[in-house]
Protein backbone atom coordinates (compact mmCIF):
# COMPACT_ATOMS: atom_id res chain seq x y z
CA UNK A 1 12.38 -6.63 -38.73
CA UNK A 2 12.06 -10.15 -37.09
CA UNK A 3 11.10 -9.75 -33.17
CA UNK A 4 10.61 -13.43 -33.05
CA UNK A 5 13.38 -16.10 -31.86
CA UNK A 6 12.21 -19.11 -34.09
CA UNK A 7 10.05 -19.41 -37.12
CA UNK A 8 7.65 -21.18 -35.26
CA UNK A 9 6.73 -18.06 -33.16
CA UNK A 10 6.87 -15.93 -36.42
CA UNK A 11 4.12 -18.31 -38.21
CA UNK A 12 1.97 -18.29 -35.04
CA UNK A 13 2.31 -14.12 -34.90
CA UNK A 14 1.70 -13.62 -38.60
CA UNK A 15 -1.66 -16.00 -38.36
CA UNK A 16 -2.85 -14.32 -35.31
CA UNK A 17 -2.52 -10.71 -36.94
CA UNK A 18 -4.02 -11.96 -39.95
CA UNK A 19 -7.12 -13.15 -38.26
CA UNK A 20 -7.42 -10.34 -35.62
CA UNK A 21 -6.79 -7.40 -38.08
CA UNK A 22 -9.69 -8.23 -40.16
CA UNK A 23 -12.40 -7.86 -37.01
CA UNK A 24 -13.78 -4.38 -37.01
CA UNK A 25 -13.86 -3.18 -33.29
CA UNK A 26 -9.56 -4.33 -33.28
CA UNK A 27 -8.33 -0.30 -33.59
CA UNK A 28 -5.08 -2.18 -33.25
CA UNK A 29 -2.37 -4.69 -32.24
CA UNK A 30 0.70 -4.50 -30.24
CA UNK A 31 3.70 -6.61 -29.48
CA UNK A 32 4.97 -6.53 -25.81
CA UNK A 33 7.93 -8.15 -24.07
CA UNK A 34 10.81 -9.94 -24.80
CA UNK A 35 9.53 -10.25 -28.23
CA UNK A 36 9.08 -6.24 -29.09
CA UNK A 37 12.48 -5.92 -27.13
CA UNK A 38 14.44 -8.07 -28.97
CA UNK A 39 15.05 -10.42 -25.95
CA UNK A 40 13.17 -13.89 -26.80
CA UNK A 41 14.28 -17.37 -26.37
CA UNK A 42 13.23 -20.25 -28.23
CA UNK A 43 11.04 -20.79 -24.88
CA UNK A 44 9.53 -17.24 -24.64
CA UNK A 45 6.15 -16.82 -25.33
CA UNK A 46 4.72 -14.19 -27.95
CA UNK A 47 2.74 -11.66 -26.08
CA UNK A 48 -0.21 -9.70 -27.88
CA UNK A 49 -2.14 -6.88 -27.08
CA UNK A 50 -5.42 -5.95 -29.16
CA UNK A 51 -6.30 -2.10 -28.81
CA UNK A 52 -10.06 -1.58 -28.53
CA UNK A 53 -12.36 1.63 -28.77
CA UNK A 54 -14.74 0.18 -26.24
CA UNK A 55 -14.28 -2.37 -23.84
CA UNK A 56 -17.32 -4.41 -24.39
CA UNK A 57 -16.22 -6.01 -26.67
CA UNK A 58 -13.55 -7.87 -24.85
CA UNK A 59 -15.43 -11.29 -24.38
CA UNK A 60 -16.11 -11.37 -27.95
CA UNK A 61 -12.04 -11.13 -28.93
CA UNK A 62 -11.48 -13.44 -25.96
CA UNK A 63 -14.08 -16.37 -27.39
CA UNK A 64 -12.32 -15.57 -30.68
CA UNK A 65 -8.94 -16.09 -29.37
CA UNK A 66 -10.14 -19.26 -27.52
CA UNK A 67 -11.43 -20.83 -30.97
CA UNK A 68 -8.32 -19.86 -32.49
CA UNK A 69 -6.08 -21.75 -29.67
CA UNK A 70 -8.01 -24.87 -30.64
CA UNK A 71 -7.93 -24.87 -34.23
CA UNK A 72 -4.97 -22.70 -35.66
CA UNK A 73 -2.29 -25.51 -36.46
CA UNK A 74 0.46 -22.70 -36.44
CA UNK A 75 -0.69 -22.40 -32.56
CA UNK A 76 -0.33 -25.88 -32.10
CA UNK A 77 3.45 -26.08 -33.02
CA UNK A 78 4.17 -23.14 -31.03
CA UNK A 79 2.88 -25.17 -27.97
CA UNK A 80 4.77 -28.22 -28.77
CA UNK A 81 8.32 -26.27 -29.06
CA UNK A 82 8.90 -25.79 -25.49
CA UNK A 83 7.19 -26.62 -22.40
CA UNK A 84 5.40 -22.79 -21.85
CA UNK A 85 5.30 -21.31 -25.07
CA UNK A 86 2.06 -20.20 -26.07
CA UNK A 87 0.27 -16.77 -27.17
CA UNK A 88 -1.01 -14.49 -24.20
CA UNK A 89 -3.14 -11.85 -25.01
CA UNK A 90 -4.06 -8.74 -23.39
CA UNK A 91 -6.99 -6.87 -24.40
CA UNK A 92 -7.08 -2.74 -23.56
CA UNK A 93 -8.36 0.81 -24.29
CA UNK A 94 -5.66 2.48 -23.31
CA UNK A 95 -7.11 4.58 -21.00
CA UNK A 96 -4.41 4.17 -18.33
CA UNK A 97 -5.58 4.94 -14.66
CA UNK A 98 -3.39 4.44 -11.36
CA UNK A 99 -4.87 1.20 -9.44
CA UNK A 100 -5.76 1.22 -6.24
CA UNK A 101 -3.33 -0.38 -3.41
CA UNK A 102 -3.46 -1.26 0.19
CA UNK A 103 -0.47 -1.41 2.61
CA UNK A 104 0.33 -4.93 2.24
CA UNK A 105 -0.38 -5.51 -1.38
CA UNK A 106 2.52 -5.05 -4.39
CA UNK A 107 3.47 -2.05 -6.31
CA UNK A 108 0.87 -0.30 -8.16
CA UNK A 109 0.87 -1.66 -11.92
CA UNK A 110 0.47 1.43 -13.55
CA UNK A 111 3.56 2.92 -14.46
CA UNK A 112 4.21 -1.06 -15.71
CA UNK A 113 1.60 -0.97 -18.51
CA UNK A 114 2.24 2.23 -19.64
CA UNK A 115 5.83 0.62 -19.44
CA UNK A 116 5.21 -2.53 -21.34
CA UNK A 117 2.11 -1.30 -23.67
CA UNK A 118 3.25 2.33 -25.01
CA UNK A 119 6.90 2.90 -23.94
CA UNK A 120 8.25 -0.77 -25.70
CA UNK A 121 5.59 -2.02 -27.64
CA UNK A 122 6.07 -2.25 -31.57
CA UNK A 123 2.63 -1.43 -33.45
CA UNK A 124 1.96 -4.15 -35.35
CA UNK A 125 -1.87 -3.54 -37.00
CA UNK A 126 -3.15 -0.05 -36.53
CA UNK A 127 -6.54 1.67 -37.72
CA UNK A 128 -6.86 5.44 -37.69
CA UNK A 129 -3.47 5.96 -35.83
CA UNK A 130 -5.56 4.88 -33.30
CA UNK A 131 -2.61 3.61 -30.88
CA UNK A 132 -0.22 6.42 -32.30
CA UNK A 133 -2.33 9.33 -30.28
CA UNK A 134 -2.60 7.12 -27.51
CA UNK A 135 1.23 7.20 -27.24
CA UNK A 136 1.49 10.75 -27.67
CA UNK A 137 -0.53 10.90 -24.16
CA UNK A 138 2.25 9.22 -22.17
CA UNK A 139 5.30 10.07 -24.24
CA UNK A 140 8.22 11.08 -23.15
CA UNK A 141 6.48 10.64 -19.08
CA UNK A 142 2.83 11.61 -17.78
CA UNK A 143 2.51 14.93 -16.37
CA UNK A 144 4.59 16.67 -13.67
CA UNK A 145 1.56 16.96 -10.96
CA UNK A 146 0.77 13.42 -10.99
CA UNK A 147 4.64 12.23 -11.33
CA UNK A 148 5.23 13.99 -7.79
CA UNK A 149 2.30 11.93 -6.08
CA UNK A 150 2.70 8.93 -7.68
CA UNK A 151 6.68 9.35 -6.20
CA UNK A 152 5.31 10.55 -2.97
CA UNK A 153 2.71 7.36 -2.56
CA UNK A 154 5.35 4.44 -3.80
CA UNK A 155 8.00 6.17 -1.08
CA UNK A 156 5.14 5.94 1.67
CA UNK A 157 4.59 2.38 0.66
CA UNK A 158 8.16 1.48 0.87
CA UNK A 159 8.96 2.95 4.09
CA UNK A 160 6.06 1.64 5.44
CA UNK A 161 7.20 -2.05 4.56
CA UNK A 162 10.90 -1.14 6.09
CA UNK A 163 9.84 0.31 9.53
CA UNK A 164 7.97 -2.93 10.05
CA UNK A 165 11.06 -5.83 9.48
CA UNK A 166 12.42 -4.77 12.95
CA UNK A 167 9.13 -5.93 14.65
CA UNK A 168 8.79 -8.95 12.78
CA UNK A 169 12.41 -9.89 13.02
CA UNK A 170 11.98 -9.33 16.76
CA UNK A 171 9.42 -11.58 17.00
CA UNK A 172 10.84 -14.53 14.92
CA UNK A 173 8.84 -13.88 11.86
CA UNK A 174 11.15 -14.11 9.39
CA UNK A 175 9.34 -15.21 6.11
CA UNK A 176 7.15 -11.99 7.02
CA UNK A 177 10.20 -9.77 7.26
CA UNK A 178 11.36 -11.07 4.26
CA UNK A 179 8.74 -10.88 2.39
CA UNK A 180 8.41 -7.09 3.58
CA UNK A 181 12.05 -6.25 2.42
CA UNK A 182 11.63 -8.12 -1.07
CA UNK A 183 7.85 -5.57 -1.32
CA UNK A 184 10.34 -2.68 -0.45
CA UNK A 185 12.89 -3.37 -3.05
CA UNK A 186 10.16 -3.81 -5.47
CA UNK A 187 8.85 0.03 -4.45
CA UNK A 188 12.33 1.51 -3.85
CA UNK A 189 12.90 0.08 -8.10
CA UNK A 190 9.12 1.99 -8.70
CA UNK A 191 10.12 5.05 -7.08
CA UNK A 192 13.34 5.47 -8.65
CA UNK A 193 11.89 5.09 -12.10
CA UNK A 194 9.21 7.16 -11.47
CA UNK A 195 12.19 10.12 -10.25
CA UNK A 196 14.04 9.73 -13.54
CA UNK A 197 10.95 9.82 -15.33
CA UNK A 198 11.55 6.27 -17.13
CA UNK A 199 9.19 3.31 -17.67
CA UNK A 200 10.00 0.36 -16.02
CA UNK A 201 9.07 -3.26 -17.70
CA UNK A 202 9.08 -5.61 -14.17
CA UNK A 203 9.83 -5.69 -10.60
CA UNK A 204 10.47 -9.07 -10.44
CA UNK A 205 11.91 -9.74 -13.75
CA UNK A 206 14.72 -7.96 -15.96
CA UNK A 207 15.78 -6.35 -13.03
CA UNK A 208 19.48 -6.21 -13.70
CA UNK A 209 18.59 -5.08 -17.30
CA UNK A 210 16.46 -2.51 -15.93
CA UNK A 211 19.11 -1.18 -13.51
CA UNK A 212 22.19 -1.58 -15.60
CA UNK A 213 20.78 -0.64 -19.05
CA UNK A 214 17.96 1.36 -19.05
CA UNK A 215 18.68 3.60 -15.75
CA UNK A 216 22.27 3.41 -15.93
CA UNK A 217 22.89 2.75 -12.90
CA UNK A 218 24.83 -0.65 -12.30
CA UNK A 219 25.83 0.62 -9.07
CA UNK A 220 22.55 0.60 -7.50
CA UNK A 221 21.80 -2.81 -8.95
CA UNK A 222 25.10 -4.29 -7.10
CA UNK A 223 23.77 -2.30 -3.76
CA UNK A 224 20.10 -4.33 -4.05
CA UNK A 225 21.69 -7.57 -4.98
CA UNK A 226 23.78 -7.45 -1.75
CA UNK A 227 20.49 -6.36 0.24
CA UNK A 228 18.54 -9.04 -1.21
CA UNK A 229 21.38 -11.53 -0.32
CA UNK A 230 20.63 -12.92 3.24
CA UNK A 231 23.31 -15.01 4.53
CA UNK A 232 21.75 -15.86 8.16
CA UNK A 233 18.03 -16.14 7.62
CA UNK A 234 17.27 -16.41 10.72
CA UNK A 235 19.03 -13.30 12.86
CA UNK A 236 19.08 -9.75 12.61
CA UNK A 237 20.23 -9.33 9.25
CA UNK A 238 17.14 -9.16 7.66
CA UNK A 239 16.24 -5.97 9.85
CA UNK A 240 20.05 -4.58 9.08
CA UNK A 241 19.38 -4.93 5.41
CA UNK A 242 15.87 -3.16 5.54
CA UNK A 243 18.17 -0.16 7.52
CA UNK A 244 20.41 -0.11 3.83
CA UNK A 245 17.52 0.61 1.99
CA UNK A 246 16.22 2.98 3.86
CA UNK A 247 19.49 4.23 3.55
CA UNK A 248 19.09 4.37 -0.52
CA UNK A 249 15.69 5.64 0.07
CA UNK A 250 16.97 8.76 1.40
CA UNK A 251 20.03 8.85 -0.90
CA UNK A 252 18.76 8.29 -4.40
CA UNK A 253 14.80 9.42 -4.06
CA UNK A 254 14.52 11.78 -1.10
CA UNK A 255 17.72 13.71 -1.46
């Protein structure tokens, strides 16, 4: 099958994997994103992912990667198709580990690699089936005990980000409200994909895809677009939108 949009990005792939597969610590390599799902553009980019046994040799693959950026000519025309296209590369060991968050920082990333680099990735290169146990790990969800606290620590995050808009819109600080509501919305889409035990690819890309396609549930997409929507920036709204999705909170994670 062809994951790539033009045969520009399919020339750059194929020289990439040749080079990469041949290095002996590569266990293997993964294509992510649009690419692997079938959704690129002639602008996309090709996203990688090299599988290692042991971290320490990331700076090695990166310096590798660098030298092939600057002389691979199948790189070059990639870059000259379109004004971002290029080859970004990840390098894991697929030992997946919930990140640490604070109260004002964005959703946890966690559930979004295992998202991006098990649930939709196509194995490209593959030693061992190195990458195939991996998956096994994560596949259909991760396990019921951490599911429930993960759920339990994106909710806490998400009400914690709606019970503070009132304040802020109180006191005229309306980017900050915002920018609370838009962090909510964000954890509200983590939570709910963590409840129906589904990866999620982004939470601030995709989204309608991810609502209407993968959860099934074009109705809740049509509910955040109208939160998201503020009409009169600077009023109440704001707070009377954060009260909706508190509202959905309750309905569609905490009922």
């Amino acid at each position: 099958m062809n994951y790539y949009p033009t045969k520009i990005h399919k020339q750059a792939a194929d020289k990439f994997i040749e080079l990469f597969s041949k290095n002996k610590n590569v266990m293997a390599i993964l294509l992510t994103c649009s690419c692997a799902r079938g959704k690129a553009h002639r602008s996309s980019c090709v996203d990688f992912t090299i599988v290692l046994k042991n971290l320490n040799y990331e700076e090695s693959i990166e310096k590798k990667f660098e030298k092939f950026e600057r002389n691979s000519k199948e790189y070059r025309k990639l870059k000259e198709l379109d004004k971002f296209t290029h080859i970004d590369l990840d390098v894991i060991d697929g030992n997946f580990q919930p990140d640490e968050r604070h109260w004002t920082s964005l959703p946890s990333e966690f559930e979004l690699e295992i998202g991006n680099y098990v649930a939709n990735s196509i194995i490209l290169f593959e030693k061992q089936n190195y990458f195939s146990k991996i998956k096994k790990k994560y596949l259909p969800y991760y396990n019921e005990s951490l599911r429930k606290s993960r759920l339990k620590e994106t909710v806490k995050y998400c009400k914690n980000n709606l019970e503070h808009i009132e304040s802020y819109v109180k006191r005229k600080l309306y980017f900050q409200a915002y920018d609370r509501l838009y962090k909510a919305i964000q954890e509200f889409t983590q939570a709910l994909f963590i409840k129906n035990k589904t990866y999620p690819i982004a939470y601030d890309k995709w989204i309608k895809d991810q609502y209407c396609k993968i959860l099934k549930r074009p109705d809740i997409y049509r509910k955040i677009v109208d939160i998201i929507s503020i009409k009169n920036f600077e009023s109440n709204e704001i707070n009377l939108k954060a009260k909706k999705l508190m509202r959905l909170v309750q309905k569609e994670i905490l009922k």
